[in-house]
Protein backbone atom coordinates (compact mmCIF):
# COMPACT_ATOMS: atom_id res chain seq x y z
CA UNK A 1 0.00 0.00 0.00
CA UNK A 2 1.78 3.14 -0.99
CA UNK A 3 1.37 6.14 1.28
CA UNK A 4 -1.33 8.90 1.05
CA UNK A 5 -1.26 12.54 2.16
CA UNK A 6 -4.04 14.54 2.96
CA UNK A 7 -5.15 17.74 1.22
CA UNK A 8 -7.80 18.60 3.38
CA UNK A 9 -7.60 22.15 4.55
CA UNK A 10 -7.88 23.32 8.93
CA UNK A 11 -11.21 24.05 9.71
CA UNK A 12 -11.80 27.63 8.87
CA UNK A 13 -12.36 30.22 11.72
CA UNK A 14 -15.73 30.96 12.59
CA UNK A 15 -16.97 34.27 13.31
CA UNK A 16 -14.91 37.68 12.71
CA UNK A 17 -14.88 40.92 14.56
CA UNK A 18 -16.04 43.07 12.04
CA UNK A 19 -17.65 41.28 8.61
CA UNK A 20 -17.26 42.50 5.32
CA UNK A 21 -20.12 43.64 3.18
CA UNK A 22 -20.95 41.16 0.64
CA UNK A 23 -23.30 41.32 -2.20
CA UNK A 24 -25.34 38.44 -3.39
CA UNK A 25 -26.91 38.48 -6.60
CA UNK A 26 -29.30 35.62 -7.46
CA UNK A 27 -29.42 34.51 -10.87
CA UNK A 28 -32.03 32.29 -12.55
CA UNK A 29 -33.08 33.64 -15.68
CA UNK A 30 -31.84 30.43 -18.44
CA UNK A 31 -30.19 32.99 -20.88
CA UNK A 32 -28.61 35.31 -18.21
CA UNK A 33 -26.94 31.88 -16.96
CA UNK A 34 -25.49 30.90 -20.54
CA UNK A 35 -24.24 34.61 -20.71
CA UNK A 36 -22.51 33.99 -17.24
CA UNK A 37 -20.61 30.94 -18.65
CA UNK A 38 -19.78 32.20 -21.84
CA UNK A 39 -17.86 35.47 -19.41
CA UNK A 40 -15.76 32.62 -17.86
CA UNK A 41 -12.45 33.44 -18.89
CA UNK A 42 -9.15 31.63 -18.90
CA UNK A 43 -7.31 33.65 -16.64
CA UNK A 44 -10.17 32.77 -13.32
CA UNK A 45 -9.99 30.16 -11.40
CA UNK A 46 -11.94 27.38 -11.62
CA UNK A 47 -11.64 23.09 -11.92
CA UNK A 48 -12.62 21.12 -14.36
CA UNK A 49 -16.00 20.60 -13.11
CA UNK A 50 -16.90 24.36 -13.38
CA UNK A 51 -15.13 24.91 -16.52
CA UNK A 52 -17.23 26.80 -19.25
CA UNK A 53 -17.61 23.93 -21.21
CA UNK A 54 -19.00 21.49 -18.27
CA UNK A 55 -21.16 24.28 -17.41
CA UNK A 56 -22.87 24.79 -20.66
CA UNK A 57 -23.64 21.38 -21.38
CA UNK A 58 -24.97 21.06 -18.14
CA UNK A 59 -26.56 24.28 -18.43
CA UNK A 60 -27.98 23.19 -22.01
CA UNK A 61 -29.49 20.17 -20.84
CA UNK A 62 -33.37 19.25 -20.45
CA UNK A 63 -34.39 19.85 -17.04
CA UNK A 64 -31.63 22.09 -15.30
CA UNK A 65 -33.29 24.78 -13.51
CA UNK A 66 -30.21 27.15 -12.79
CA UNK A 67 -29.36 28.85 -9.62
CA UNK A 68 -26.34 31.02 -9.84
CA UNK A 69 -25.13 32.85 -6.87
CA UNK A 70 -22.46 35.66 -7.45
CA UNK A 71 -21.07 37.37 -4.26
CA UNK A 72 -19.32 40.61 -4.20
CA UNK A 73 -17.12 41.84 -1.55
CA UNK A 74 -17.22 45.99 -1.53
CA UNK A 75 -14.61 46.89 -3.17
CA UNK A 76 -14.03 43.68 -5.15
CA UNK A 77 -15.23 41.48 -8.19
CA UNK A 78 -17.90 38.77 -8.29
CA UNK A 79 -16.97 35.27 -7.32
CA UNK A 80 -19.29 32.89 -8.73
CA UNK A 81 -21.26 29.98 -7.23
CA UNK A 82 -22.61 27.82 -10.19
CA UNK A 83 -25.72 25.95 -8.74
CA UNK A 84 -28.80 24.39 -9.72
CA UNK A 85 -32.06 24.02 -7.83
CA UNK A 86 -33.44 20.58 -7.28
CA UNK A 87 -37.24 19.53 -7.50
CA UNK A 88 -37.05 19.12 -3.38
CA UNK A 89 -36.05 22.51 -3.03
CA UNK A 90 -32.19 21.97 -2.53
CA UNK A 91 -30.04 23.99 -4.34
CA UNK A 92 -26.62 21.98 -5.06
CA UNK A 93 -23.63 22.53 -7.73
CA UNK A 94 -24.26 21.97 -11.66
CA UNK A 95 -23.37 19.20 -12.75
CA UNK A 96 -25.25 16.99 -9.52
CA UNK A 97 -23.31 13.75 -9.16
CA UNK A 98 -21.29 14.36 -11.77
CA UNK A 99 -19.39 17.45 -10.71
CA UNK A 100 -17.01 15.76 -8.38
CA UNK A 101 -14.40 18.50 -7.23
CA UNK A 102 -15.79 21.97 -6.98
CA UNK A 103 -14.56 25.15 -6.48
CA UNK A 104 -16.00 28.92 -6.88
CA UNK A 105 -14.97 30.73 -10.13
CA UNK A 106 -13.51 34.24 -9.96
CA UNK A 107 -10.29 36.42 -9.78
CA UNK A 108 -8.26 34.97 -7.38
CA UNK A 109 -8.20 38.20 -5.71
CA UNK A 110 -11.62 37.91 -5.44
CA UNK A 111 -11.86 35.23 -4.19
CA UNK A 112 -9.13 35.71 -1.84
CA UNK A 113 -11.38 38.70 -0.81
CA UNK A 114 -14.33 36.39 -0.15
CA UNK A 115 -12.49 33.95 1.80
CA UNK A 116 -10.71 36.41 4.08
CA UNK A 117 -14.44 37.95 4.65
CA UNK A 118 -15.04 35.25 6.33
CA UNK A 119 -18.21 32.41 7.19
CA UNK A 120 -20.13 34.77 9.50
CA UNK A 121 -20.10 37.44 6.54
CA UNK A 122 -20.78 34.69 4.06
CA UNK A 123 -23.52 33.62 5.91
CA UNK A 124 -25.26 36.37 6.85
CA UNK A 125 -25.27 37.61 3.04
CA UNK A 126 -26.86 34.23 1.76
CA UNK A 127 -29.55 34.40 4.13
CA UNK A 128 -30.32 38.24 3.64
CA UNK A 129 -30.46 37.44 -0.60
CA UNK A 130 -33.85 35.84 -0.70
CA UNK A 131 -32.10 32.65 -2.51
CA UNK A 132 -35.20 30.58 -4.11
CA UNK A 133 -34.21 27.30 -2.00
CA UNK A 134 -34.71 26.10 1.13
CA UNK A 135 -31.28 24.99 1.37
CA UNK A 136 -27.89 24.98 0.01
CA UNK A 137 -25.77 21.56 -0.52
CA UNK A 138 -22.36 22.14 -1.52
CA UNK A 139 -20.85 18.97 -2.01
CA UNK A 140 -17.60 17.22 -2.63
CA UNK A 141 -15.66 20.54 -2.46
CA UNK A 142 -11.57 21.22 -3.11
CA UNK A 143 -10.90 22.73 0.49
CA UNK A 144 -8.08 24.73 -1.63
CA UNK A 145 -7.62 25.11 -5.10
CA UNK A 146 -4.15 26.39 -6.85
CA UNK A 147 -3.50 27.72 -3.36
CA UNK A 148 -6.49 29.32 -2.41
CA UNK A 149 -8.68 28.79 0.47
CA UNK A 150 -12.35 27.81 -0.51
CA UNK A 151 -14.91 30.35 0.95
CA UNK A 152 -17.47 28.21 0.89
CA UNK A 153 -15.75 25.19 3.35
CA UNK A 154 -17.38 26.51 6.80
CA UNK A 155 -15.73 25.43 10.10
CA UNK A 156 -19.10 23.53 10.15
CA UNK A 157 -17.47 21.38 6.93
CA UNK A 158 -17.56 17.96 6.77
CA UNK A 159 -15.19 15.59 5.08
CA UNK A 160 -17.25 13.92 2.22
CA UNK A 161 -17.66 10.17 1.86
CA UNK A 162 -15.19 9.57 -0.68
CA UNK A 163 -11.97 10.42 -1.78
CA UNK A 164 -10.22 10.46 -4.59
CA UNK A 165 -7.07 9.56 -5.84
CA UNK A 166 -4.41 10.63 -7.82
CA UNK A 167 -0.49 10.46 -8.68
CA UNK A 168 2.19 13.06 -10.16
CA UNK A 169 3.76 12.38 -13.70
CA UNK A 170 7.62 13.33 -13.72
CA UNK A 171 8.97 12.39 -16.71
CA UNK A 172 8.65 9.59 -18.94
CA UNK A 173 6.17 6.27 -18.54
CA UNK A 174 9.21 4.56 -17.46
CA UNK A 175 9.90 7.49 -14.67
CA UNK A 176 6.55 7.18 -13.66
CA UNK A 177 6.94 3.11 -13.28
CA UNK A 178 9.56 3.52 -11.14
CA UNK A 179 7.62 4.89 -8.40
CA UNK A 180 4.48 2.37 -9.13
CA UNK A 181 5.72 -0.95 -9.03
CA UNK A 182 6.54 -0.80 -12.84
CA UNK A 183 8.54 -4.19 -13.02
CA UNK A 184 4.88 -6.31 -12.01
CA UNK A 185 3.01 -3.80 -13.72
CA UNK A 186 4.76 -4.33 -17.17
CA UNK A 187 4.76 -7.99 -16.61
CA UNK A 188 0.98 -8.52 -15.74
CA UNK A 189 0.17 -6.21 -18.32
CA UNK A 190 1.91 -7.97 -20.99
CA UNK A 191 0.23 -10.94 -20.58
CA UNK A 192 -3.32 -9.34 -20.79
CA UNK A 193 -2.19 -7.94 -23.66
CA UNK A 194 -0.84 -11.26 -25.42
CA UNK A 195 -4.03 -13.25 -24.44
CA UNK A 196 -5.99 -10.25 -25.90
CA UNK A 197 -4.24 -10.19 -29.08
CA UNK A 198 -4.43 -13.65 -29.87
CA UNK A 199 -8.48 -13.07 -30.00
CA UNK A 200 -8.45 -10.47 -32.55
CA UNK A 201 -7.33 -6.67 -33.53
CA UNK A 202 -6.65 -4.61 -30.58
CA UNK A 203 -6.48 -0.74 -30.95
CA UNK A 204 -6.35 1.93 -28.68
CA UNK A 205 -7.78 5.53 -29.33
CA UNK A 206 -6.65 8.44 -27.61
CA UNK A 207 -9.10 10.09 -27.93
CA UNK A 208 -11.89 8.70 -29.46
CA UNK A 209 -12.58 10.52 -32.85
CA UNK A 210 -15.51 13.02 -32.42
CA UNK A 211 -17.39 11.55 -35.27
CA UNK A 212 -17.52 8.11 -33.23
CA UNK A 213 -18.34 9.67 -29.57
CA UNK A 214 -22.43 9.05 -29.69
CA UNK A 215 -21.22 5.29 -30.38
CA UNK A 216 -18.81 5.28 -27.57
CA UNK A 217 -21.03 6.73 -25.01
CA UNK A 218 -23.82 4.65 -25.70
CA UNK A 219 -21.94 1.42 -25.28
CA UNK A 220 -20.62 2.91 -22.48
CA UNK A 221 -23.64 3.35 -20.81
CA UNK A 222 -25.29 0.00 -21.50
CA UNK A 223 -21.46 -1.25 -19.82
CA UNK A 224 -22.24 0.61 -16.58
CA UNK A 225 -26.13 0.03 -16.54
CA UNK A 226 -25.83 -3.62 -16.31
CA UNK A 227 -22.58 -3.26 -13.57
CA UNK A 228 -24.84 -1.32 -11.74
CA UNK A 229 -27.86 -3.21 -11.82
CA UNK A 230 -25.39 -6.12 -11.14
CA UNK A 231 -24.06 -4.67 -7.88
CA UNK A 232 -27.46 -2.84 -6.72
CA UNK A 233 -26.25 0.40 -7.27
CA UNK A 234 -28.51 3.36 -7.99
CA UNK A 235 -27.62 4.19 -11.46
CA UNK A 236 -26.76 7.62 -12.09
CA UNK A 237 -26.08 7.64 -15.90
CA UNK A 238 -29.62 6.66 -16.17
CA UNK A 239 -31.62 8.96 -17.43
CA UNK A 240 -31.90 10.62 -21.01
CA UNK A 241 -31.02 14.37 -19.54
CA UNK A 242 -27.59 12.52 -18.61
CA UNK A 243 -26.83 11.41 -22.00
CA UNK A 244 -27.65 14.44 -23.52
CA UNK A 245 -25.27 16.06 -21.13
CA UNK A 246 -22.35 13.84 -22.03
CA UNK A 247 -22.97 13.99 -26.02
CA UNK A 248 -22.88 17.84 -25.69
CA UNK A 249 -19.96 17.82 -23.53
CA UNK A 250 -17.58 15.48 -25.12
CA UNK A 251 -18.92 16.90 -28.35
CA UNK A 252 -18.48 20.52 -27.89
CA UNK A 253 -16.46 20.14 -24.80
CA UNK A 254 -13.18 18.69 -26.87
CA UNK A 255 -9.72 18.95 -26.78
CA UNK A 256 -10.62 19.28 -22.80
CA UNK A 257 -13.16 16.52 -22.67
CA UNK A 258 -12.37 13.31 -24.23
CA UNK A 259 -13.31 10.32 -24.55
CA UNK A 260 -10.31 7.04 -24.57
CA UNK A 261 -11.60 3.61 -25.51
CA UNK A 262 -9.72 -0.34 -26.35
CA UNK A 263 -11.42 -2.66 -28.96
CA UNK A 264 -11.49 -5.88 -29.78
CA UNK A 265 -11.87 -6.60 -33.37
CA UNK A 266 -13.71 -3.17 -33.83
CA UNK A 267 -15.87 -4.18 -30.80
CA UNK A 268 -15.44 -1.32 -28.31
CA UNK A 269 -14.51 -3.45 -24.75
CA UNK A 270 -13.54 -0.82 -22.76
CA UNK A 271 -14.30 3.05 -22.68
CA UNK A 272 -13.08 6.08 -20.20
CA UNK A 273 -14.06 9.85 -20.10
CA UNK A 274 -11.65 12.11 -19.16
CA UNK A 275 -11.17 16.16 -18.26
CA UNK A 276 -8.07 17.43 -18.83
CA UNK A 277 -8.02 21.46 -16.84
CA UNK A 278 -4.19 22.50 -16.24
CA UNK A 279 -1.79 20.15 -16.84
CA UNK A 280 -4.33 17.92 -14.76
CA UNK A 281 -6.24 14.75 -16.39
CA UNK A 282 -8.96 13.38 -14.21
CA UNK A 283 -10.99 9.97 -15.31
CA UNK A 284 -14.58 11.10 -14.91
CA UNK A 285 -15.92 7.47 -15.54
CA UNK A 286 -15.05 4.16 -16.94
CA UNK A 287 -16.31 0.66 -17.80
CA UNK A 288 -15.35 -1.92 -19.70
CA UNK A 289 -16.85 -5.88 -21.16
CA UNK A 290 -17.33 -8.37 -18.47
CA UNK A 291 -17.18 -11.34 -20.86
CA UNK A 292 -13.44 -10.11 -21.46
CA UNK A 293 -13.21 -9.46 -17.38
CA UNK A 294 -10.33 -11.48 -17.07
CA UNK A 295 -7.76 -10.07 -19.77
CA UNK A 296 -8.06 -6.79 -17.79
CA UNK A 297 -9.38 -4.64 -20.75
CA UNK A 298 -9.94 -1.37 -17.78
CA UNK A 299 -6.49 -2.02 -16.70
CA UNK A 300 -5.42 -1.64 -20.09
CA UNK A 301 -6.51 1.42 -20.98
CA UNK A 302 -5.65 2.60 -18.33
CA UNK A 303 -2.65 2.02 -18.49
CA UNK A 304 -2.71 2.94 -21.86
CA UNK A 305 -4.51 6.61 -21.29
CA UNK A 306 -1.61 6.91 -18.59
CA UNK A 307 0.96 6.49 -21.37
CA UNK A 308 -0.70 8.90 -23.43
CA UNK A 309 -0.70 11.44 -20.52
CA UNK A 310 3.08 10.71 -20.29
CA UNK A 311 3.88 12.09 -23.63
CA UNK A 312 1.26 14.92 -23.83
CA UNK A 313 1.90 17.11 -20.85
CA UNK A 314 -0.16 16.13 -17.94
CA UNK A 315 1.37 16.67 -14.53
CA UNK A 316 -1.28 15.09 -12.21
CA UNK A 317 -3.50 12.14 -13.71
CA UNK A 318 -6.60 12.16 -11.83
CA UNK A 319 -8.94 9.07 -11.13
CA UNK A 320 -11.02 10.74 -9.46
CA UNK A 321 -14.14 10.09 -7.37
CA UNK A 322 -14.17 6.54 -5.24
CA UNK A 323 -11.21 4.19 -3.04
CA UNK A 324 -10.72 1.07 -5.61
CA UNK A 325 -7.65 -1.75 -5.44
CA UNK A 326 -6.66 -0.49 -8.96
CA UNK A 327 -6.33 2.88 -7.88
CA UNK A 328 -4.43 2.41 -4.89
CA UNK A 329 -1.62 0.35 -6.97
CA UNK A 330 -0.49 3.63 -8.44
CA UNK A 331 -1.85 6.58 -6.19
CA UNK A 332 0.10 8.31 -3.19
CA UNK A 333 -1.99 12.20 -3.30
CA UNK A 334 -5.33 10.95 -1.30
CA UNK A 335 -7.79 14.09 -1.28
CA UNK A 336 -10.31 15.03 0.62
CA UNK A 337 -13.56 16.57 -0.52
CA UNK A 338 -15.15 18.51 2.02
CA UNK A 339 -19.27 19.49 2.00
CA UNK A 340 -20.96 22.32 3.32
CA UNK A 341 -24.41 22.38 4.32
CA UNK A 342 -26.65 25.70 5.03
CA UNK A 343 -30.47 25.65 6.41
CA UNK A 344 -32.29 28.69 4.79
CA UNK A 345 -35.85 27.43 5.97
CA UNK A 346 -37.16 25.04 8.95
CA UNK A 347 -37.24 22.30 6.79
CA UNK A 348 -34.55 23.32 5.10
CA UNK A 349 -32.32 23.31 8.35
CA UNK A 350 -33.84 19.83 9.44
CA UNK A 351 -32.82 18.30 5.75
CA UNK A 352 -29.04 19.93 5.85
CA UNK A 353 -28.89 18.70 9.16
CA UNK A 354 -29.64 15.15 7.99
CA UNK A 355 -27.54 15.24 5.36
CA UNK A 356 -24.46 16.20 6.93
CA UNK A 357 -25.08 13.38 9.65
CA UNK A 358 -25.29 11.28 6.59
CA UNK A 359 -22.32 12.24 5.10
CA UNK A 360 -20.35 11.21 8.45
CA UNK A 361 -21.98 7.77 8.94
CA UNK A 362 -21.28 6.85 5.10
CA UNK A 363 -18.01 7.67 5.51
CA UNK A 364 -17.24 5.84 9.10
CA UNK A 365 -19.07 3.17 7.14
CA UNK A 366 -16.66 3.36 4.12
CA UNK A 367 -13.42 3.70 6.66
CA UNK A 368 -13.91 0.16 8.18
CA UNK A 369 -12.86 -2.09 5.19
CA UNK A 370 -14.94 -5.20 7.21
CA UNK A 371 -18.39 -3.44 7.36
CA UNK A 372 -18.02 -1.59 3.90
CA UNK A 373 -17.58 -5.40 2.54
CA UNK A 374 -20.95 -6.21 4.09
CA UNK A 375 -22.48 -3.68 3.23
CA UNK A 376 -21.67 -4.44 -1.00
CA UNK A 377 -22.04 -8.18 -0.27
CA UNK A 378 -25.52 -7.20 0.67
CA UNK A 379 -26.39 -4.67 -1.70
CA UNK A 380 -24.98 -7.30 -4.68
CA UNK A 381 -27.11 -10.04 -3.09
CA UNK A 382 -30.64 -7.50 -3.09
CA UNK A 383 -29.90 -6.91 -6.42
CA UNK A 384 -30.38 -10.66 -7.62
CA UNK A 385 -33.46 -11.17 -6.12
């Protein structure tokens, strides 16, 4: 097991002696929104999951009912807070489950501004602004992005469920194996690769050619349907707002959003989607053939897209969201996604205090290897009845 480091942030302080006064403006109009995105500009901060393109797919899509927030300290710029509102009244980041490591978008001034102003400003602006919601969810949050301090992860933050996992590129593939147990990797590898070949043509594309994305993602998403159904997990690619979503994205979206895939004798047996956002590649999701399960075609590619990273720049490859044996064997940055929760009715309070109560017992559940293995054993064996 190779060690992790944490890159969760100290609780932020809680109350200051004299807030700042902080403007909220509260944006829902659909073409004001798309005007917002389309004034993103390269030289704010934001992660992949709030970058201009993400957002306007997301935007775009059937169904979204935008919620943008943008604060103001005096004396400073806006600082945005991309969010939609849910049909339970929750407001939450674009993007839902899919937007997996979020940050505000601004001037890093700005948002330096914001952050220094504090959670007892913050607050009191958000519930003073009339917000349309009866409660704010802002999950799986960067603590700190590119060195700045989110304004938005409260001393009343929780750590989110899980974490996700990444390692540093340095150099060549054969740098990188160095560090990552390259010898056994090579070796295994090798032989998936020679018991692949001898059942057909085997060709990686990196990326997949726009003109051949629609095909991808559907096969994709029959791939992770049927895992899902198999192990009795919700699934959250399932529904046809999603899929429009993706096609936009990786679409549009490209050379930052791209699609990788492996196939077998023009079958397609294995397919990733990836965002690359400075120097930084994260896998967003991934699935691959179960009747080819045991030749490894995920590991492949993998290994494979990590190649590619290799020789095209990337500093940090990303794969994201979730703790899985695979991504342990070549991780050592472990980070920490925290969530913030604010109350802006009764009920409102009452749900974001359930919610943040969840967050802690799915993580203690997720912590203790024994009881997380129960818990899937379970949910697999539900999901055959």
């Amino acid at each position: 097991m190779v060690d992790v480091t944490s890159n969760m942030a100290a609780p932020r302080r809680v109350s200051e002696a004299a807030p700042a006064s902080i403007a909220v403006d509260v944006v829902t109009d659909i073409e004001v929104t798309r005007a917002t995105v389309a004034a993103i500009t390269p030289d704010m901060v934001f992660t992949g999951y709030q970058h201009p393109s993400f957002l306007s797919a997301w935007v775009g899509s059937a169904g979204c009912a935008p919620m943008f927030l943008k604060f103001a300290v005096v004396g400073h710029g806006p600082v945005l807070l991309p969010l939609e509102r849910c049909d339970n009244g929750v407001a939450g980041y674009c993007g839902g489950r899919h937007a997996n490591g979020n940050f505000p978008v601004g001037r890093r001034e700005d948002i330096a501004a914001l952050s220094d102003a504090g959670e007892t400003a913050i607050l009191s602006a958000i519930k003073a602004a009339g917000i349309p919601a009866n409660s704010l969810f802002l999950e799986r949050q960067h603590a700190k992005w590119h060195n700045l301090a989110n304004p938005f992860v409260f001393a009343s933050s929780v750590a989110s469920p899980n974490i996700a996992l990444s390692f540093s590129i340095d150099g060549d593939l054969d740098t990188v194996l160095k560090t990552h147990g390259g010898k056994s990797k090579r070796k295994k590898l090798r032989s998936y690769r020679r018991k692949l070949d001898a059942k057909g043509s085997v060709e990686f594309l990196h990326p997949v050619p726009t003109e051949q994305v629609s095909r991808y993602l559907d096969r994709f998403l029959a791939l992770k349907a049927e895992r899902f159904r198999q192990a009795g997990i919700a699934n959250v690619f399932g529904d046809d707002r999603i899929k429009a979503f993706l096609l936009d994205l990786f679409t549009d979206g490209a050379p930052d959003h791209t699609l990788h895939g492996l196939t077998l004798d023009g079958e397609i047996i294995a397919v990733i989607g990836c965002t690359r956002h400075a120097n930084r590649m994260t896998v967003e999701f991934g699935s691959f053939e179960p009747e080819h399960a045991q030749l490894r075609p995920g590991e492949l590619l993998f290994f494979s897209a990590i190649a590619h990273a290799c020789e095209t720049g990337i500093e940090i490859f990303d794969f994201g969201i979730g703790d899985e044996p695979y991504k342990r064997s070549w991780c050592d940055i472990e980070t920490v996604h925290m969530d913030t929760t604010i109350g802006l009715t009764l009920a409102g309070k009452a749900r974001a205090f359930a919610q943040t109560n969840r967050s802690r017992a799915v993580r203690a559940i997720k912590a203790n290897d024994r009881v997380w293995s129960a818990v899937k054993t379970a949910r697999r064996a539900l999901a055959r009845r």
